[in-house]
N, C-alpha and C. Protein backbone atom coordinates (compact mmCIF):
# COMPACT_ATOMS: atom_id res chain seq x y z
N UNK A 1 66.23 -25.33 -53.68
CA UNK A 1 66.63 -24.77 -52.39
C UNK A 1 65.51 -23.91 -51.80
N UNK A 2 65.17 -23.41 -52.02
CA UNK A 2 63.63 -22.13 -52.24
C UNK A 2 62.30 -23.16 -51.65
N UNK A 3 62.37 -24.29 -52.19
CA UNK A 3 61.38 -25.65 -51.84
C UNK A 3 62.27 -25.73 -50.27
N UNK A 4 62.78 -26.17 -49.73
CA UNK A 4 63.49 -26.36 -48.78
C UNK A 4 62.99 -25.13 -47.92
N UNK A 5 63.84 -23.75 -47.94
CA UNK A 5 63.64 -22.62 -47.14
C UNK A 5 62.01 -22.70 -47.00
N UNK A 6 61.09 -22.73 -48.13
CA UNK A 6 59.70 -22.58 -47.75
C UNK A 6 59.41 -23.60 -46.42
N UNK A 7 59.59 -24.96 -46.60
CA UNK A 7 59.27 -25.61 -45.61
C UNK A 7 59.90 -25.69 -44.51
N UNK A 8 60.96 -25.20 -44.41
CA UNK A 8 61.67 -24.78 -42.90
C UNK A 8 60.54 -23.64 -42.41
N UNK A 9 60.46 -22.83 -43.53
CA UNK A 9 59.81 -21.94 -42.59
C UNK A 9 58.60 -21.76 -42.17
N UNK A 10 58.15 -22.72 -43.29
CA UNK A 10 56.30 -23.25 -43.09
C UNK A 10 56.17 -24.20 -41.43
N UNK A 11 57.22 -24.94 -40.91
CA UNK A 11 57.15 -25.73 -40.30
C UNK A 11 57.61 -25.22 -38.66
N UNK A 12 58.85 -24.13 -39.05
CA UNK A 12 58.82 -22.88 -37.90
C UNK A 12 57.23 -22.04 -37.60
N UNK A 13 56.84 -21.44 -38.56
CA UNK A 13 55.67 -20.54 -37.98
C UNK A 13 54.60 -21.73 -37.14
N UNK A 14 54.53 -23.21 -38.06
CA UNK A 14 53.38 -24.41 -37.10
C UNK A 14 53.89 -24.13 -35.93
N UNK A 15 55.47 -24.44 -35.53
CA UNK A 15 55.39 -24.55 -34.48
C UNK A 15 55.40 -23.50 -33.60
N UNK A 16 56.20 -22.46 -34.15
CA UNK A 16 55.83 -21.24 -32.92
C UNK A 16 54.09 -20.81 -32.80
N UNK A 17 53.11 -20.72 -33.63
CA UNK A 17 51.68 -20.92 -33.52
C UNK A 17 51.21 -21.69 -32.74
N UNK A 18 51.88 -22.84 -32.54
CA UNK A 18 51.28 -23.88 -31.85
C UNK A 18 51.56 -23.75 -30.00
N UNK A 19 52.92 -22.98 -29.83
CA UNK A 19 53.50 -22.41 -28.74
C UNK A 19 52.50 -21.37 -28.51
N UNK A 20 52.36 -20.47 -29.11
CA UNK A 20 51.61 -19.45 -29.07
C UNK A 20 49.98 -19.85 -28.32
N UNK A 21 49.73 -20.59 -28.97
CA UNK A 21 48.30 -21.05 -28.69
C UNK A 21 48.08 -21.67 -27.42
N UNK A 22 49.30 -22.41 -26.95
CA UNK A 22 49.41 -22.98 -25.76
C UNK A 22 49.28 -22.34 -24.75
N UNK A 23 50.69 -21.29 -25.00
CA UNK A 23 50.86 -20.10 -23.84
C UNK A 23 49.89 -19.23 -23.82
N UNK A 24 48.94 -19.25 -24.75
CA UNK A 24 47.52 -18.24 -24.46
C UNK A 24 46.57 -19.07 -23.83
N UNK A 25 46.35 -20.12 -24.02
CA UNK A 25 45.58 -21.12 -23.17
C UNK A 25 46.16 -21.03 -21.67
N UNK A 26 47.28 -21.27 -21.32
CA UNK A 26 47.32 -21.53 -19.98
C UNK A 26 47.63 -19.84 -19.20
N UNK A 27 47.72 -18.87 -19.79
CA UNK A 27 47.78 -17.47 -19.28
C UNK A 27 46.52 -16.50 -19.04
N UNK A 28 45.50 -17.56 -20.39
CA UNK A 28 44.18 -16.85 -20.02
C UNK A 28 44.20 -16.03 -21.20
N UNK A 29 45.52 -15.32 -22.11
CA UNK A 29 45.35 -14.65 -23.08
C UNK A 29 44.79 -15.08 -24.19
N UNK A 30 43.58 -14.70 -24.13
CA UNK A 30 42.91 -14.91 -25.67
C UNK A 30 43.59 -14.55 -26.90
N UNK A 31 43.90 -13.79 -27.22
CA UNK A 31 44.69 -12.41 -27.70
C UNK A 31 45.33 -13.56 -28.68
N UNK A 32 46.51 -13.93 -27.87
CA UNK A 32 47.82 -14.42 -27.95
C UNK A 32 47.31 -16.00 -28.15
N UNK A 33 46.50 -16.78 -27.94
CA UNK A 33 45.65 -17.72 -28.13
C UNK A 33 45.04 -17.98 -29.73
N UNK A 34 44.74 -16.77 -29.91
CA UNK A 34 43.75 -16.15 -31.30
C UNK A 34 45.01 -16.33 -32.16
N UNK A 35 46.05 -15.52 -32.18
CA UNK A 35 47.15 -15.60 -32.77
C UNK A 35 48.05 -16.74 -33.83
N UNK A 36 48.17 -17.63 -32.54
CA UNK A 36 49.11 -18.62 -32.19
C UNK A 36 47.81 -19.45 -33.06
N UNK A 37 46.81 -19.63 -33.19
CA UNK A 37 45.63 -20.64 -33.92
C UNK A 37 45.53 -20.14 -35.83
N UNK A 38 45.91 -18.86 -35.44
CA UNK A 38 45.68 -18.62 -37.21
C UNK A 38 47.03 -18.66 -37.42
N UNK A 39 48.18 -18.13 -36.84
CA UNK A 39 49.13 -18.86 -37.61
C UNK A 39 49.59 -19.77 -38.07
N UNK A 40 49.13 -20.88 -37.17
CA UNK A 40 49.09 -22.41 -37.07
C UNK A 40 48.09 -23.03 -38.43
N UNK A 41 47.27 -22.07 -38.58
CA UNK A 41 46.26 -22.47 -39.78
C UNK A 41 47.03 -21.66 -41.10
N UNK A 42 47.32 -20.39 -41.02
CA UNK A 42 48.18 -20.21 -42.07
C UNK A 42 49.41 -21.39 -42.54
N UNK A 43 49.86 -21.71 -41.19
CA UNK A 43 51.16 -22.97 -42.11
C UNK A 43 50.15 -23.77 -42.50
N UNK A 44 49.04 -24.42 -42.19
CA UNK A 44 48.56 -25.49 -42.47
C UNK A 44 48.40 -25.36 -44.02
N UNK A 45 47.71 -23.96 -44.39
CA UNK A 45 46.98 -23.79 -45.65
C UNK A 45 48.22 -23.85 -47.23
N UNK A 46 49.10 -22.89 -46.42
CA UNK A 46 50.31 -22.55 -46.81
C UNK A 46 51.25 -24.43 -47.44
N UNK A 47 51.18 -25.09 -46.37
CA UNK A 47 51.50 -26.75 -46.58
C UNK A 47 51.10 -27.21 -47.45
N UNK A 48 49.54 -27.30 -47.48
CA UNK A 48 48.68 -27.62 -49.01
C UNK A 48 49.09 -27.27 -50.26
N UNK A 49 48.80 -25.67 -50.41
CA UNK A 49 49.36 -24.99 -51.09
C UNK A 49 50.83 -26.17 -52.28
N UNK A 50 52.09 -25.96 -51.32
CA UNK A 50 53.32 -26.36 -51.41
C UNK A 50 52.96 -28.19 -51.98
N UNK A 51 52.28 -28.29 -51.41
CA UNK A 51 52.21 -29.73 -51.89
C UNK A 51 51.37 -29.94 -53.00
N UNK A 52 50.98 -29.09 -54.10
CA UNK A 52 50.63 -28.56 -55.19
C UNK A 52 49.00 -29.49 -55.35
N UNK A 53 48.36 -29.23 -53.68
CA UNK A 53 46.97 -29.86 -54.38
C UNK A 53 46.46 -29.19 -55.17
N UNK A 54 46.35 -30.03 -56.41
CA UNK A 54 45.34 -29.51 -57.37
C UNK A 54 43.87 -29.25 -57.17
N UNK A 55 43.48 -29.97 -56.41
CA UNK A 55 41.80 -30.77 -56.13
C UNK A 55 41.67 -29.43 -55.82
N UNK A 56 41.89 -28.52 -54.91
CA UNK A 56 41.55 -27.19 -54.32
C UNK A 56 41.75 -25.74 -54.99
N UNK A 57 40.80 -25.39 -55.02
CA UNK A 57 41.07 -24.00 -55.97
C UNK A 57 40.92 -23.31 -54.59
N UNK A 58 41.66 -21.72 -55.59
CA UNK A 58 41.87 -20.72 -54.35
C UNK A 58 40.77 -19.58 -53.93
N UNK A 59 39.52 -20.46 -54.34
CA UNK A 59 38.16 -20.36 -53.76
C UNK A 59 37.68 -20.99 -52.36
N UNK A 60 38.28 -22.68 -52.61
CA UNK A 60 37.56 -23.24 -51.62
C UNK A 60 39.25 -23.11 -50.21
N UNK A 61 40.10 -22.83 -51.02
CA UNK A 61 41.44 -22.26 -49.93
C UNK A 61 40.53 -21.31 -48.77
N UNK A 62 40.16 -20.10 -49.55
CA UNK A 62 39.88 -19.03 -48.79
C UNK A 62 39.10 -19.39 -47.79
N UNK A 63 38.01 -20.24 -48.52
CA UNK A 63 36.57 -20.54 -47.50
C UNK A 63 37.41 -21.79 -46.35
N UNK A 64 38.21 -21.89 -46.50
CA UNK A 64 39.01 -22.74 -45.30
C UNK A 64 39.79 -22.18 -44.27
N UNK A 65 40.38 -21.05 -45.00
CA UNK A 65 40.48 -19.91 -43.73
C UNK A 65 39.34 -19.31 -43.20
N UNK A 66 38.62 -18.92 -43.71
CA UNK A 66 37.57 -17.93 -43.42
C UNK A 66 37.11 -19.06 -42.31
N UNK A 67 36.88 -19.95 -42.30
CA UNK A 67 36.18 -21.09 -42.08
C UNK A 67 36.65 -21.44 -40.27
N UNK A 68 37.98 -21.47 -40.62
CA UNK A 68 38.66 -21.96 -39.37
C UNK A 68 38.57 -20.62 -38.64
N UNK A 69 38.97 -19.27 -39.10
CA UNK A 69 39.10 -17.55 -38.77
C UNK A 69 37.36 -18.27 -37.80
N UNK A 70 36.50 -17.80 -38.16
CA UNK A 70 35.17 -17.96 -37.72
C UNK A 70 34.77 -19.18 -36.84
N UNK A 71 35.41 -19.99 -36.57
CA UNK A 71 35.37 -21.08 -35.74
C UNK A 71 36.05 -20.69 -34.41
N UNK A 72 37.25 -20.22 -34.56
CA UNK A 72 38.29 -19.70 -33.75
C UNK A 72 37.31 -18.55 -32.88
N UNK A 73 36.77 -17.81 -33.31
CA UNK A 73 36.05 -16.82 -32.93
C UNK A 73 35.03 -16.71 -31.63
N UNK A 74 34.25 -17.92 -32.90
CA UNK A 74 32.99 -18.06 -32.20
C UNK A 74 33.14 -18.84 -30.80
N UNK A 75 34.29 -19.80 -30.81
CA UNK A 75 34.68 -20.65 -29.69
C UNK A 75 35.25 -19.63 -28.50
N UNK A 76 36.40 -18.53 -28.98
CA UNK A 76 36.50 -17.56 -28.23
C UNK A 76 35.48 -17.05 -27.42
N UNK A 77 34.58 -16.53 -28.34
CA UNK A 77 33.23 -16.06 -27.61
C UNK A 77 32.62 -16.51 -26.59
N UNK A 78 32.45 -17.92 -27.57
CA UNK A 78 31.57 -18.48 -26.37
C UNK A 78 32.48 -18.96 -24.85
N UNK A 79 33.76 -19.05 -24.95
CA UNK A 79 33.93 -19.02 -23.78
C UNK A 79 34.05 -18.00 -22.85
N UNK A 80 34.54 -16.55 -23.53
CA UNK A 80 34.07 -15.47 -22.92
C UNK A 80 32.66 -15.19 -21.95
N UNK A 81 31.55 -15.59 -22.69
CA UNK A 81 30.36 -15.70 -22.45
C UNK A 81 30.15 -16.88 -21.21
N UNK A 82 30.78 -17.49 -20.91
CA UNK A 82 30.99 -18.75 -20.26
C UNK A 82 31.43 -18.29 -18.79
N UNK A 83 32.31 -17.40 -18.72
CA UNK A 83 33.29 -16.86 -18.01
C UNK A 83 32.61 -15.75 -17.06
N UNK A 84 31.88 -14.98 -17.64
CA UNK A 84 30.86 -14.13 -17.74
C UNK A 84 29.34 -14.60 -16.87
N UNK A 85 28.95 -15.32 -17.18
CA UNK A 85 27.69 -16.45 -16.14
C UNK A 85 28.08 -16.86 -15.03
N UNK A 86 29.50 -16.99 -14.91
CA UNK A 86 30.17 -17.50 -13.36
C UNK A 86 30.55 -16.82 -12.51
């Protein structure tokens, strides 16, 4: 049952993240944009996790957040910077 509740709720946070990310895209809120993308990557990681890949230790987990965290960022930025020239 516990297997169950996890993935209800792994599959709630995708989607409200994924809402999140939307409604920061079309409002202009980065913020709320930023948000809605790492939560969306937390269920993702969190999914793996649950689906007991072995192949992945919780070395190369981290460097997959960190990974996506720093992607998210830098893309932020640069459109800041983008925004900024115009």
């Amino acid at each position: 049952m516990a297997d169950f509740k996890d993935k209800l709720n792994n599959s709630k946070d995708k989607i409200v993240g994924e809402v999140k990310e939307k409604v920061g895209k079309v409002t202009g809120n980065e913020e709320l944009e930023l948000k809605g993308k790492i939560q969306s990557a937390k269920s993702d990681i969190k999914e793996k996790i649950n689906k007991d890949d072995i192949g992945k230790d919780m070395h190369e987990i981290k460097e997959d957040i960190a990974e996506k965290i720093n992607n998210i960022i830098d893309k932020n930025k640069d459109k800041k910077y983008n925004k900024e020239d115009k």
